[in-house]
Structure formats: C-alpha cells, structure tokens
N, C-alpha and C. Protein backbone atom coordinates (compact mmCIF):
# COMPACT_ATOMS: atom_id res chain seq x y z
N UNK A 1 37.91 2.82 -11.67
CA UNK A 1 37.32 1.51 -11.85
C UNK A 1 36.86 1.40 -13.31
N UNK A 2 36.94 0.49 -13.50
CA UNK A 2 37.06 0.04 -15.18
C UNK A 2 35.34 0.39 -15.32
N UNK A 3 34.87 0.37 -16.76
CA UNK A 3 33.28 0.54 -16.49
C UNK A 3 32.67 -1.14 -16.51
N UNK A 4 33.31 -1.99 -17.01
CA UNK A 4 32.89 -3.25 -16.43
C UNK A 4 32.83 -3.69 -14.89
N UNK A 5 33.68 -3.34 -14.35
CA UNK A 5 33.90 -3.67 -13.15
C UNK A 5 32.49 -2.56 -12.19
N UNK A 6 32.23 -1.56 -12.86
CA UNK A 6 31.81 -0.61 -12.54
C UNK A 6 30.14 -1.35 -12.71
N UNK A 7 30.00 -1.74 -13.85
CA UNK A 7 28.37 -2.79 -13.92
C UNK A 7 28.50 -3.69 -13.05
N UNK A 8 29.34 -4.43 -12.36
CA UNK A 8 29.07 -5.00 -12.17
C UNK A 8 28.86 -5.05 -10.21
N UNK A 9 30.07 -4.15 -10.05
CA UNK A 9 29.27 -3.20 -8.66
C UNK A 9 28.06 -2.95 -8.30
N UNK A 10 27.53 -1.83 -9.22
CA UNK A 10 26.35 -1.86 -9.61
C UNK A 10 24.67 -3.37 -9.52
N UNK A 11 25.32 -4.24 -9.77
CA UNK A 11 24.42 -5.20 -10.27
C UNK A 11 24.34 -5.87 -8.80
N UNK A 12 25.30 -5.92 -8.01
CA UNK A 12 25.11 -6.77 -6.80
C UNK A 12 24.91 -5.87 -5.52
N UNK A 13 24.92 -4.08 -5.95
CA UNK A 13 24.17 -3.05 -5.35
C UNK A 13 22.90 -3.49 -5.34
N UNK A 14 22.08 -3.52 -6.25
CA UNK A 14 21.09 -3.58 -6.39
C UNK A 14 20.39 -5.06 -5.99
N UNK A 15 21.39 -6.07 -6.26
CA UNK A 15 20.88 -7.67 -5.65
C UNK A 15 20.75 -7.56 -4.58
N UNK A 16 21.40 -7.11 -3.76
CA UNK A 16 21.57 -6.86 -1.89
C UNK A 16 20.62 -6.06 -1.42
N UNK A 17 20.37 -4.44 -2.13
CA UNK A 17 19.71 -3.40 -1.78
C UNK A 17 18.48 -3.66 -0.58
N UNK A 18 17.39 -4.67 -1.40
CA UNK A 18 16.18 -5.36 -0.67
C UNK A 18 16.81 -6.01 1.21
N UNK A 19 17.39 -6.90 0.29
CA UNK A 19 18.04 -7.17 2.36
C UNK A 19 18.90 -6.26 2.93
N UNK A 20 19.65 -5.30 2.06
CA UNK A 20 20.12 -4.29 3.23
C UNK A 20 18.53 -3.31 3.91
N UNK A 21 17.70 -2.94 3.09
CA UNK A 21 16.59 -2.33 3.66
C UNK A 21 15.89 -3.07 4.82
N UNK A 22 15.84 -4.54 4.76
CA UNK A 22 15.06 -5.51 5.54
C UNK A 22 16.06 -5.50 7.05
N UNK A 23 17.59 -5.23 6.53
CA UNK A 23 18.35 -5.18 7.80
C UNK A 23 18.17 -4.12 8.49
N UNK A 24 18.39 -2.93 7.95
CA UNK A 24 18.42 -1.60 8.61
C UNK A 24 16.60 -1.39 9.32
N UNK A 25 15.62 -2.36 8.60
CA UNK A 25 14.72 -2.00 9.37
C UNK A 25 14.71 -2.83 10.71
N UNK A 26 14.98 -3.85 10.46
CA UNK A 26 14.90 -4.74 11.32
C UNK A 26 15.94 -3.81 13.13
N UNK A 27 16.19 -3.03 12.97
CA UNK A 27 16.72 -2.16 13.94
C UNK A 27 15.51 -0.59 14.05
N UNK A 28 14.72 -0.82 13.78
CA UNK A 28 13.68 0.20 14.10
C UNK A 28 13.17 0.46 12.62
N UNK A 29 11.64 1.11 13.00
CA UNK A 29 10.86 1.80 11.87
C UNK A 29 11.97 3.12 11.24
N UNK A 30 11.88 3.55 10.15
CA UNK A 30 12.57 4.74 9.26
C UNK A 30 11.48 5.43 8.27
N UNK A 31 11.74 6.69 8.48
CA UNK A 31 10.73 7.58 7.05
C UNK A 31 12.07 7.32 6.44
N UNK A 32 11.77 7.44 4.90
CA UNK A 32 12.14 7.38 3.42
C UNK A 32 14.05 8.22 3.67
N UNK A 33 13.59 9.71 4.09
CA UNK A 33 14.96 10.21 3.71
C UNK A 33 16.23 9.66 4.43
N UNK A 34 15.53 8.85 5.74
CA UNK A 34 16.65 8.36 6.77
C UNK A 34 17.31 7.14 6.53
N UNK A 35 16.59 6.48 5.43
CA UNK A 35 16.55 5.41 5.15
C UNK A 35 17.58 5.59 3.74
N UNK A 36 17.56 6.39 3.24
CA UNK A 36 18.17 6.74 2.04
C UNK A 36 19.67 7.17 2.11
N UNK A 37 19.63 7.89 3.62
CA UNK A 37 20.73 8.52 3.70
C UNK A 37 21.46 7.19 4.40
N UNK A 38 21.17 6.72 5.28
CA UNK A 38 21.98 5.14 5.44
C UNK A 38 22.39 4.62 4.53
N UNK A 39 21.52 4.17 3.95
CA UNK A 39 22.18 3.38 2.59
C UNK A 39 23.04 4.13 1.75
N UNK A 40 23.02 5.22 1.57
CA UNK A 40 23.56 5.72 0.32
C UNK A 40 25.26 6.26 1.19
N UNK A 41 24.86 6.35 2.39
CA UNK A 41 26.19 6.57 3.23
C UNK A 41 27.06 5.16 3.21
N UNK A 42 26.41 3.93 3.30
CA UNK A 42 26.78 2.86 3.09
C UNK A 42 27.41 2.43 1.35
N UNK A 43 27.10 3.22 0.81
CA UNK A 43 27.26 3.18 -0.94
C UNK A 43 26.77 2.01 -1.38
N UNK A 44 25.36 1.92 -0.54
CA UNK A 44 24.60 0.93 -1.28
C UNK A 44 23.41 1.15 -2.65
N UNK A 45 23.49 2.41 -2.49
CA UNK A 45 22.43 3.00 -3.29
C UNK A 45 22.84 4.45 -4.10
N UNK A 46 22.61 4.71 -5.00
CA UNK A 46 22.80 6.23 -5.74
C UNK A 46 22.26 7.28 -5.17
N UNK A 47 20.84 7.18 -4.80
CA UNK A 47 19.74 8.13 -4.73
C UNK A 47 18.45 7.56 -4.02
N UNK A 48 17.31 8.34 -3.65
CA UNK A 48 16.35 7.92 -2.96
C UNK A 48 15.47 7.47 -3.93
N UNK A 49 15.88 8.04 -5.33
CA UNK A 49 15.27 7.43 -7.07
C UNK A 49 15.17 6.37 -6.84
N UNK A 50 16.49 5.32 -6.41
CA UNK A 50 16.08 3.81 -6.62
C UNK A 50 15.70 3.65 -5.38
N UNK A 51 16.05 4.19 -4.37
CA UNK A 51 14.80 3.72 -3.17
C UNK A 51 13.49 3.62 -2.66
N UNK A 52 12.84 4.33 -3.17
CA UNK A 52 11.61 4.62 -3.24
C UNK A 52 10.55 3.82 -4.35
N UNK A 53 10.83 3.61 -5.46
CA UNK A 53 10.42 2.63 -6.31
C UNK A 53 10.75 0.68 -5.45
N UNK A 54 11.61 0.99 -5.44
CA UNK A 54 12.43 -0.73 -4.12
C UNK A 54 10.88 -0.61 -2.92
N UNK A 55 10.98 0.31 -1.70
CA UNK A 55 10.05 0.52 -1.08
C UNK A 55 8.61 0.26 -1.17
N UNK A 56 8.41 0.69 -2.40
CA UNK A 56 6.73 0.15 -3.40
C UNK A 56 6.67 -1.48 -3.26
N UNK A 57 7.43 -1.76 -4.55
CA UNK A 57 7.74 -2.99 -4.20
C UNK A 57 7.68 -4.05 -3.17
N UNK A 58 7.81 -3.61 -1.77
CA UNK A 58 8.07 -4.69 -0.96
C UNK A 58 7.18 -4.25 -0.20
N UNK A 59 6.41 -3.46 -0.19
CA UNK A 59 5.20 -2.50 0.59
C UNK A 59 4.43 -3.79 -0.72
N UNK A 60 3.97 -4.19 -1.36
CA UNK A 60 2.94 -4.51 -2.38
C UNK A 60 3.06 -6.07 -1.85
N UNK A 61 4.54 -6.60 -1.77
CA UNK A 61 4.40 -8.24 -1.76
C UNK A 61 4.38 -8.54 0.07
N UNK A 62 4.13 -7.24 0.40
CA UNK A 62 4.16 -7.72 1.88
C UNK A 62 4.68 -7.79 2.88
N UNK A 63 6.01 -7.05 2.35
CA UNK A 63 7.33 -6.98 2.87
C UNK A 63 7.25 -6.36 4.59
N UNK A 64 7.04 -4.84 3.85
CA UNK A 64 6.68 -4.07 5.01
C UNK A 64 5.53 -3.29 4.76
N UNK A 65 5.45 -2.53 5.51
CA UNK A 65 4.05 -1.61 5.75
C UNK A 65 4.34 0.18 6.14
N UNK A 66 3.85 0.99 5.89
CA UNK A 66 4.02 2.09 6.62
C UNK A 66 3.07 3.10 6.83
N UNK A 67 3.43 3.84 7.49
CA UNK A 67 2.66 4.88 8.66
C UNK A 67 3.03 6.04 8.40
N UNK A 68 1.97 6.96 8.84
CA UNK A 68 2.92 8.56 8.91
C UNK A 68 2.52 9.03 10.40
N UNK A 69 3.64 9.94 10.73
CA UNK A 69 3.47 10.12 12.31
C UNK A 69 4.32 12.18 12.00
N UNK A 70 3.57 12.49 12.63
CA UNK A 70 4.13 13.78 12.93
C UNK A 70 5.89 13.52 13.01
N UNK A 71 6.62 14.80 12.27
CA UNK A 71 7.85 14.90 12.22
C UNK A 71 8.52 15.71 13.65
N UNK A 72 9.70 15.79 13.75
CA UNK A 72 10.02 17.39 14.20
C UNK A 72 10.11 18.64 13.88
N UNK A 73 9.73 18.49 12.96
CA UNK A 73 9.56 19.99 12.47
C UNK A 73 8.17 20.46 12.07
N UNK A 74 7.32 19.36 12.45
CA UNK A 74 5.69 19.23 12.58
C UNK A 74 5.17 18.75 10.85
N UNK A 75 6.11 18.60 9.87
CA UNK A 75 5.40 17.83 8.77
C UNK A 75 5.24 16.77 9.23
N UNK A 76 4.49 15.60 8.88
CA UNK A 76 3.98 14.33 8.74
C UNK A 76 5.53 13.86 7.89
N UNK A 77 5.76 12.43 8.14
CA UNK A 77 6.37 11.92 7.78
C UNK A 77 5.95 10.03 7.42
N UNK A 78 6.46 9.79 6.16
CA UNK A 78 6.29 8.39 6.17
C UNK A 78 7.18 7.36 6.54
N UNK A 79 6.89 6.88 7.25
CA UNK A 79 8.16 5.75 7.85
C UNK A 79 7.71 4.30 7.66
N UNK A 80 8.08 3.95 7.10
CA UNK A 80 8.23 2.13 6.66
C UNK A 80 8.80 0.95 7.86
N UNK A 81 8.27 0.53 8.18
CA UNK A 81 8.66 -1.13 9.28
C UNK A 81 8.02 -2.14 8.63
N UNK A 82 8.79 -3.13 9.29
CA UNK A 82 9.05 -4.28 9.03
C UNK A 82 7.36 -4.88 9.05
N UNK A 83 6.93 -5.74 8.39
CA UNK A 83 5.72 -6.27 8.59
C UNK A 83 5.26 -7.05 9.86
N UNK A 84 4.56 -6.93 10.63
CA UNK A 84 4.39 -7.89 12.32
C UNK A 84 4.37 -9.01 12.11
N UNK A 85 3.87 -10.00 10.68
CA UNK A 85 3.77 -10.81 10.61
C UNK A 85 4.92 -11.65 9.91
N UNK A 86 5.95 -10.85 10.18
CA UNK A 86 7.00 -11.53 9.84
C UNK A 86 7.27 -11.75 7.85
N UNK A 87 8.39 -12.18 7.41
CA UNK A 87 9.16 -12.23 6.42
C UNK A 87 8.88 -13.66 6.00
C-alpha cells in the first residue's frame, strides 16, 4: 500500500475507532486488554497505546464509565461500559 493510501487508512481508523468502541460495548461491559484485542483483531487499532488514551477521553465527556471487579486469575481488572444514562 502506497504510504498515502496508507495515511489515509489510518485517518478513518482513527475517525471510526470511538464508535467501534461504543459498538463493541454496547454488547457487554470489557476490561481494557479485551477490548484491545477486538479491535486490533478487527485492524481497527495498532495497539492498546491508542486505546487507552481514546478510553480517557470518553470516560471524561461521559461516554462511559468503569469498574474493577476481580479477574480470573484473581487480579482486579478494569472494565469500561457503556454509560446508564445513555449516549
């Protein structure tokens, strides 16, 4: 892929990113790495680098909210859902 074509992949990765997160939650709560690995399996994302900064973000304007709940392997985990009060 050309490296223009390649920015510009890139640029509408990142335009979408926010509503692919709002979709994939909208099918249940997710901690961070599960959420990362969807997307990035989806080749919506590079890394959990740009996910986690995105996450802040929409955790601040209201987007969503999150919790930590015991893991399976007994760490605590943070998992992000959708806000109750709606979008």
């Amino acid at each position: 892929m050309s490296d223009q074509r390649e920015k510009i992949a890139t640029n509408i990765r990142k335009g979408v990113l926010e509503y692919c997160v709002l979709g994939s939650l909208a099918g249940g709560d997710k901690y961070g790495l599960e959420l990362a690995e969807e997307l990035t399996a989806r080749q919506l994302t590079a890394s959990e680098g740009s996910l986690y900064p995105l996450l802040a973000r929409m955790k601040t304007t209201g987007l969503v909210e999150t919790y930590w709940e015991e893991g399976g392997s007994g760490r605590k985990r943070k998992y992000t859902r959708l806000r109750s009060t709606g979008i």
